[in-house]
C-alpha atoms as a PDB file:
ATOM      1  CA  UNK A   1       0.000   0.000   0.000  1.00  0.00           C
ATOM      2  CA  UNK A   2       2.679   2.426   0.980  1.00  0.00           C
ATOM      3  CA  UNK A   3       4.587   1.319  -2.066  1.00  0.00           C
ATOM      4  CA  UNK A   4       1.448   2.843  -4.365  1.00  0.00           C
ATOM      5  CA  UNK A   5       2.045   6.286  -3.003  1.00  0.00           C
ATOM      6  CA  UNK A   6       5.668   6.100  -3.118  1.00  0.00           C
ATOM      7  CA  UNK A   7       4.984   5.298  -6.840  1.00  0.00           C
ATOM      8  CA  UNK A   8       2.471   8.045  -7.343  1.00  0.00           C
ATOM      9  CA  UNK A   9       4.369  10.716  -5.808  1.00  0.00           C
ATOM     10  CA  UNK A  10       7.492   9.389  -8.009  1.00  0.00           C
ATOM     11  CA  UNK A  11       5.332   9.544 -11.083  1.00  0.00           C
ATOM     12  CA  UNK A  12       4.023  13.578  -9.970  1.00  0.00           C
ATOM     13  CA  UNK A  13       7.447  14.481  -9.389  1.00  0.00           C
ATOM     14  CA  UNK A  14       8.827  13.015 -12.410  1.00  0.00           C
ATOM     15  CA  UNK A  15       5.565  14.298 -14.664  1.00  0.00           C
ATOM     16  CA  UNK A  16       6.007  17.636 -13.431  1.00  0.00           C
ATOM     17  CA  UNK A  17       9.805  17.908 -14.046  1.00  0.00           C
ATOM     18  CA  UNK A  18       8.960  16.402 -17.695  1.00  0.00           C
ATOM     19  CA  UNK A  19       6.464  19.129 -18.128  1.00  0.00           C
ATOM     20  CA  UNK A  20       8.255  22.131 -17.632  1.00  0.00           C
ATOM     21  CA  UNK A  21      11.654  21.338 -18.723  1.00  0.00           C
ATOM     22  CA  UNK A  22      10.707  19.193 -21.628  1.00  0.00           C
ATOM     23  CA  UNK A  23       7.094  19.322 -22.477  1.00  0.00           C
ATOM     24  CA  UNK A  24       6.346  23.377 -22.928  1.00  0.00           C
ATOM     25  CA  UNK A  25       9.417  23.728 -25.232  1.00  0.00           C
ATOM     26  CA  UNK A  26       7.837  21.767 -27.464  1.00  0.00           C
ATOM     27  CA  UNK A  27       5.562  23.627 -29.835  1.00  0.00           C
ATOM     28  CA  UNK A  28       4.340  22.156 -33.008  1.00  0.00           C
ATOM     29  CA  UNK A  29       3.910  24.926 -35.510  1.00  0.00           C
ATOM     30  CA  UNK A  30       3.104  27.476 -33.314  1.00  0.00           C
ATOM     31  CA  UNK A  31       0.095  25.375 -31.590  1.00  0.00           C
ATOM     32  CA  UNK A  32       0.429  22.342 -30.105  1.00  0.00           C
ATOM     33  CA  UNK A  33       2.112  21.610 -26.573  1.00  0.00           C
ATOM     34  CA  UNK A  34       1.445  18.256 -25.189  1.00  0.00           C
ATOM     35  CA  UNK A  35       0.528  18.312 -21.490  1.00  0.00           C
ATOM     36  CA  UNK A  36       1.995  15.386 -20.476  1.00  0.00           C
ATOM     37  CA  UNK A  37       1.206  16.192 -16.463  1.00  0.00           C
ATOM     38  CA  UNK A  38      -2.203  14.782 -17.176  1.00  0.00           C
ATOM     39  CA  UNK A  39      -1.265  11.269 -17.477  1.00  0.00           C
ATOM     40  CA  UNK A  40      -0.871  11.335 -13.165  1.00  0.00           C
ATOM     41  CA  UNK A  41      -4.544  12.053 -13.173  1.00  0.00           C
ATOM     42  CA  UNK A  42      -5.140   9.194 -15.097  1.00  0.00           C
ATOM     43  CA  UNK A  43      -2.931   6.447 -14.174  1.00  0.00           C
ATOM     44  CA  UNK A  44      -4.558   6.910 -10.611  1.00  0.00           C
ATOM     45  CA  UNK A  45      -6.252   3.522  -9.110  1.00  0.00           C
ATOM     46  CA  UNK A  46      -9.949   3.650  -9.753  1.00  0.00           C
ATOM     47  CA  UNK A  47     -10.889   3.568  -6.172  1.00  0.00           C
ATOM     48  CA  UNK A  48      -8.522   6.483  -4.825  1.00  0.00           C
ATOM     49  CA  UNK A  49     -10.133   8.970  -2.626  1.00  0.00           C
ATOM     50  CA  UNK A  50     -12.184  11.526  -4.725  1.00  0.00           C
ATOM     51  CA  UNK A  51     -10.855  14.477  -2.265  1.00  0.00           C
ATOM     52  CA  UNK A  52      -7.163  12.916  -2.900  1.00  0.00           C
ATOM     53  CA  UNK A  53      -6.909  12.996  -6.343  1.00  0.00           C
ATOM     54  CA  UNK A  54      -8.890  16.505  -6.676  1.00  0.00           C
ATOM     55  CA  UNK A  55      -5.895  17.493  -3.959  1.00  0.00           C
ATOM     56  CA  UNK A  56      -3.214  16.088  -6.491  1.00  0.00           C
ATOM     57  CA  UNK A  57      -4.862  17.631  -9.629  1.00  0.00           C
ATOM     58  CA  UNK A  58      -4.989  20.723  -7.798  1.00  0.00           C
ATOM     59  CA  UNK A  59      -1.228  20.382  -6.655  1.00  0.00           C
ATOM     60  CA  UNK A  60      -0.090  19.380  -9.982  1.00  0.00           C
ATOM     61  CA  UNK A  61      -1.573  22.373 -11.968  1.00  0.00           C
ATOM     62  CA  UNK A  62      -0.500  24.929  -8.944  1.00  0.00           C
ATOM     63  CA  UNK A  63       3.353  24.011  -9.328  1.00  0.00           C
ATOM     64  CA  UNK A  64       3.054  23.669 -13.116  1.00  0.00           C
ATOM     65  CA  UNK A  65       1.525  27.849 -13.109  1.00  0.00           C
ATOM     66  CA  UNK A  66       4.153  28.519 -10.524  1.00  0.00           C
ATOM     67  CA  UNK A  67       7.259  27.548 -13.001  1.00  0.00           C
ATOM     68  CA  UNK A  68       5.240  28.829 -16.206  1.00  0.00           C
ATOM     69  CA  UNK A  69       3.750  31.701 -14.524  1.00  0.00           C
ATOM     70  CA  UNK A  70       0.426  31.215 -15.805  1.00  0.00           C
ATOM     71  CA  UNK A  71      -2.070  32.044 -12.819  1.00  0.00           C
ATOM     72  CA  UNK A  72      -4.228  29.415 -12.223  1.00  0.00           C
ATOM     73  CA  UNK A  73      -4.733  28.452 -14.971  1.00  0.00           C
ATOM     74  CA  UNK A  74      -3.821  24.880 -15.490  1.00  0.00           C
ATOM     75  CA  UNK A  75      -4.404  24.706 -11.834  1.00  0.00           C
ATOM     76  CA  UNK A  76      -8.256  25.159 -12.769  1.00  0.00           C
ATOM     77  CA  UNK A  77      -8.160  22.817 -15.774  1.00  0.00           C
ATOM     78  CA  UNK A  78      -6.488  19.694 -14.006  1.00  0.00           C
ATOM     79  CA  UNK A  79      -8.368  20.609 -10.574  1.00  0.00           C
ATOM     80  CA  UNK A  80     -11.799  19.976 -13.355  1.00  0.00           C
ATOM     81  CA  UNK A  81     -10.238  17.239 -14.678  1.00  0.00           C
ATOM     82  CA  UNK A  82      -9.904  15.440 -10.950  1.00  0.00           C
ATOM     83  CA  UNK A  83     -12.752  16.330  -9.631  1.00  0.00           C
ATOM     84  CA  UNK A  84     -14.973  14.672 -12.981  1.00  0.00           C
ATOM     85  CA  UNK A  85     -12.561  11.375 -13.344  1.00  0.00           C
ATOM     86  CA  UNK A  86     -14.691   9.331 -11.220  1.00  0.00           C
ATOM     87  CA  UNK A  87     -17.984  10.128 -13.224  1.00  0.00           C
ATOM     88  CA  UNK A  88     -15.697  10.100 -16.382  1.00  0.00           C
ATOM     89  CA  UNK A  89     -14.303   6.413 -15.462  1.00  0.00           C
ATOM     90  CA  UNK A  90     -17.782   5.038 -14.587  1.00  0.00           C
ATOM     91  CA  UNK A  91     -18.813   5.269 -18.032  1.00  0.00           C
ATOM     92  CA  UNK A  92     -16.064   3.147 -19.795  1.00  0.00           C
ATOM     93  CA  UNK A  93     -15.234   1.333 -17.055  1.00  0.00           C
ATOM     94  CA  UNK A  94     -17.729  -1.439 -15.187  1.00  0.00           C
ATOM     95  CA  UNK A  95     -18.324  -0.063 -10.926  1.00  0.00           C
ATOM     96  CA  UNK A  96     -16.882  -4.119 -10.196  1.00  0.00           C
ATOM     97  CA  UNK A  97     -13.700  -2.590 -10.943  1.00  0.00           C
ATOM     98  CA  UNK A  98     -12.571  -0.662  -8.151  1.00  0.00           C
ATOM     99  CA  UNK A  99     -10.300  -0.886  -5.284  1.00  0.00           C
ATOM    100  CA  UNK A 100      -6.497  -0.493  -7.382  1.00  0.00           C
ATOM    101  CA  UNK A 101      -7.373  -1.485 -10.709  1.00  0.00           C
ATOM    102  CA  UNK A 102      -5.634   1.402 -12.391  1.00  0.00           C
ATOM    103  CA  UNK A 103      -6.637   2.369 -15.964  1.00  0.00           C
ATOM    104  CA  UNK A 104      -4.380   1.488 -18.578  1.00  0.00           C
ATOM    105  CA  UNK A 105      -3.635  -0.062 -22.472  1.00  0.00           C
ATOM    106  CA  UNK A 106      -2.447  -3.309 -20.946  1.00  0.00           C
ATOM    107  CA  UNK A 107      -5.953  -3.850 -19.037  1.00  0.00           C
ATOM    108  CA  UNK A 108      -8.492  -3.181 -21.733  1.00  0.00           C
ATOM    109  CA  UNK A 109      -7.456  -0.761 -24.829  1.00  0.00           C
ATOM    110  CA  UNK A 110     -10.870   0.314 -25.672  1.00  0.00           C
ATOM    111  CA  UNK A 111     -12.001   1.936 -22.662  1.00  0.00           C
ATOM    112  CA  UNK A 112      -8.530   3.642 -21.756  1.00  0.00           C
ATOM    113  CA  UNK A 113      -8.565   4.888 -24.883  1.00  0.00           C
ATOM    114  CA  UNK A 114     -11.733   6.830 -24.944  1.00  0.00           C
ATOM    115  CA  UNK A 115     -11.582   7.662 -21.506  1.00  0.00           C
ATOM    116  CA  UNK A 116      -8.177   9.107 -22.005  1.00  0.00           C
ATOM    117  CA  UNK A 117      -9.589  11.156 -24.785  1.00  0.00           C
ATOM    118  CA  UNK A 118     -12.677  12.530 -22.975  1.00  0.00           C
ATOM    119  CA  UNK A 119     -10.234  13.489 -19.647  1.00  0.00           C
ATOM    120  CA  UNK A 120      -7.951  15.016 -22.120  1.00  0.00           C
ATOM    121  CA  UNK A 121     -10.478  16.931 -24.262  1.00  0.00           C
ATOM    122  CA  UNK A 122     -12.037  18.316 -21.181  1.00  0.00           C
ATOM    123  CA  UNK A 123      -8.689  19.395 -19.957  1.00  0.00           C
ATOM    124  CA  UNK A 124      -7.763  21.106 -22.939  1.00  0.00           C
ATOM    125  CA  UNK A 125     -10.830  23.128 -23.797  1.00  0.00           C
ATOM    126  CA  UNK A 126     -10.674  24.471 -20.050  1.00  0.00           C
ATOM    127  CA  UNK A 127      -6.866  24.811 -20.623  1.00  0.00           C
ATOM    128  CA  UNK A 128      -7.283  26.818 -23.753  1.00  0.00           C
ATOM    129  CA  UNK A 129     -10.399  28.413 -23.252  1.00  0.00           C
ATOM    130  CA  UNK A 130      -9.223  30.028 -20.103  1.00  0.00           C
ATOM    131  CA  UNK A 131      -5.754  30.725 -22.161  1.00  0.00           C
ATOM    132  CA  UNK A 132      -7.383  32.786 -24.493  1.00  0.00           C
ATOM    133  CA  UNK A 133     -10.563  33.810 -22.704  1.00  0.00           C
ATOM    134  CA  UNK A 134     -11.659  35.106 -25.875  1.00  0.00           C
ATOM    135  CA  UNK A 135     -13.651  33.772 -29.395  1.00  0.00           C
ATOM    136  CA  UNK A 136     -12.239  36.605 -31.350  1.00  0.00           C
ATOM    137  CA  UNK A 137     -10.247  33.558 -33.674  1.00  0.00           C
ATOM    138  CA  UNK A 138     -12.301  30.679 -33.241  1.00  0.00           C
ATOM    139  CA  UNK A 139     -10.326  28.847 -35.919  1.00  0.00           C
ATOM    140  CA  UNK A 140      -7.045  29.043 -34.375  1.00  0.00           C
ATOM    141  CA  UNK A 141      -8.349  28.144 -31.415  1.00  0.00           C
ATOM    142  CA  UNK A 142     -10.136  24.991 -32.067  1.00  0.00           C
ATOM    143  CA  UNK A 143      -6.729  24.399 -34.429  1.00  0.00           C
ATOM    144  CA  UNK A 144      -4.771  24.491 -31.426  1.00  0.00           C
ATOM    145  CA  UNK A 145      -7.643  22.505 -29.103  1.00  0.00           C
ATOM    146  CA  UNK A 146      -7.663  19.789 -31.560  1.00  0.00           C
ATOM    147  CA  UNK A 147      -3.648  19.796 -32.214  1.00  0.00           C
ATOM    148  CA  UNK A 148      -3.253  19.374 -28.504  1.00  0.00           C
ATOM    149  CA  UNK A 149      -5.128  17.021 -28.030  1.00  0.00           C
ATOM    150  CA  UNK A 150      -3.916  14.395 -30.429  1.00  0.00           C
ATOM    151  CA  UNK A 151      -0.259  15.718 -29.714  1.00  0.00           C
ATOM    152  CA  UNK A 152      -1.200  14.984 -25.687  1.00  0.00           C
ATOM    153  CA  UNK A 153      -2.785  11.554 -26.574  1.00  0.00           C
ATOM    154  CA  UNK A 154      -0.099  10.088 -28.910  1.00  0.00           C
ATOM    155  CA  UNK A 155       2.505  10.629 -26.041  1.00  0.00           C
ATOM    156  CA  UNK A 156       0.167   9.255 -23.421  1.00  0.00           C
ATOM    157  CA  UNK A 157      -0.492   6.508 -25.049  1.00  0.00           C
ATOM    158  CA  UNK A 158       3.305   5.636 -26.121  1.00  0.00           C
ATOM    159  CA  UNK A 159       3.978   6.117 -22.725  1.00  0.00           C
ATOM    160  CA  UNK A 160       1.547   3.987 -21.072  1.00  0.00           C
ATOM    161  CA  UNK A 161       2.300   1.533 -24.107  1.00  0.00           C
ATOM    162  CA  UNK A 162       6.372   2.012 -23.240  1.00  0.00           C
ATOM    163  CA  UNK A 163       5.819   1.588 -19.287  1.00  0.00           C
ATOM    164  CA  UNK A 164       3.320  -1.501 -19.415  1.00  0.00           C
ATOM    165  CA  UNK A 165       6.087  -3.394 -21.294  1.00  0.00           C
ATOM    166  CA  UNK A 166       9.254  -1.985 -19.453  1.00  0.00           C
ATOM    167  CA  UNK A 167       7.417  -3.584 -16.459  1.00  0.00           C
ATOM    168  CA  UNK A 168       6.050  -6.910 -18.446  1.00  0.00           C
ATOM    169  CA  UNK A 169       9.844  -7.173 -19.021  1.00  0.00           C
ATOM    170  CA  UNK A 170      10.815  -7.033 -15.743  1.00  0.00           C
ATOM    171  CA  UNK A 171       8.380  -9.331 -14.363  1.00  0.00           C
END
């Protein structure tokens, strides 16, 4: 049990340094940035504490506008994010699995998939939306929404594909 945490604070740590020092340098022409933090949020066992994870979403996006200096912003988008997963999860994933089933590719493909996609497109249209706080260029903007999004999901899922078979390896 204490060996989950350890993990999950590992995996914040190590998202957040990822994010800030390689993540938001990346900029594919001029609009996407994946937001790789996110993955945390999802990779968290299916019966973790509601008020925890909302904590840890809210933690997450604080340090991540600290060292980008955007205020509050992706603090409010990942703090939405955690406090919807549980509703989010219950629709691709059946209420028998609880406890610390965590979401992932290796368990069943289909539902991590679109659940992945809904967390992420939520997060990014409250990410972007409170960015630009405007509809003055509605085409960039969804440009950039949708650009994002696949840009976020193709790492996430290399990554959960990458870790799921570094550890099948080492079993």
């Amino acid at each position: 049990m204490k060996l989950n945490y350890i993990y999950e604070l590992l995996l914040f740590v190590v998202l957040i340094l990822l994010q800030v020092t390689v993540f938001n340098q990346i900029s594919v022409f001029g609009l996407a940035t994946p937001f790789l933090y996110i993955y945390f949020l999802l990779k968290l066992p299916v019966g973790r504490n509601v008020f925890y994870v909302i904590i840890m979403g809210f933690l997450m996006g604080f340090i991540i506008d600290i060292f980008l200096n955007t205020p509050g912003v992706n603090a409010a988008a990942t703090t939405l994010i955690a406090a919807f997963r549980q509703p989010i999860l219950h629709l691709f994933y059946d209420k028998k699995e609880a406890g610390n089933f965590i979401p992932g590719i290796h368990a069943n493909y289909g539902p991590f998939i679109r659940f992945s996609f809904l967390a992420v497109a939520i997060h990014q249209t409250a990410l972007h939306g409170l960015e630009a706080f405007t509809l003055f260029n509605p085409h960039i903007l969804l440009l950039r929404w949708l650009a994002s999004i696949t840009l976020t999901l193709v790492i996430i899922f290399a990554l959960d594909s990458f870790t799921y078979k570094k550890l099948a390896s080492d079993e």
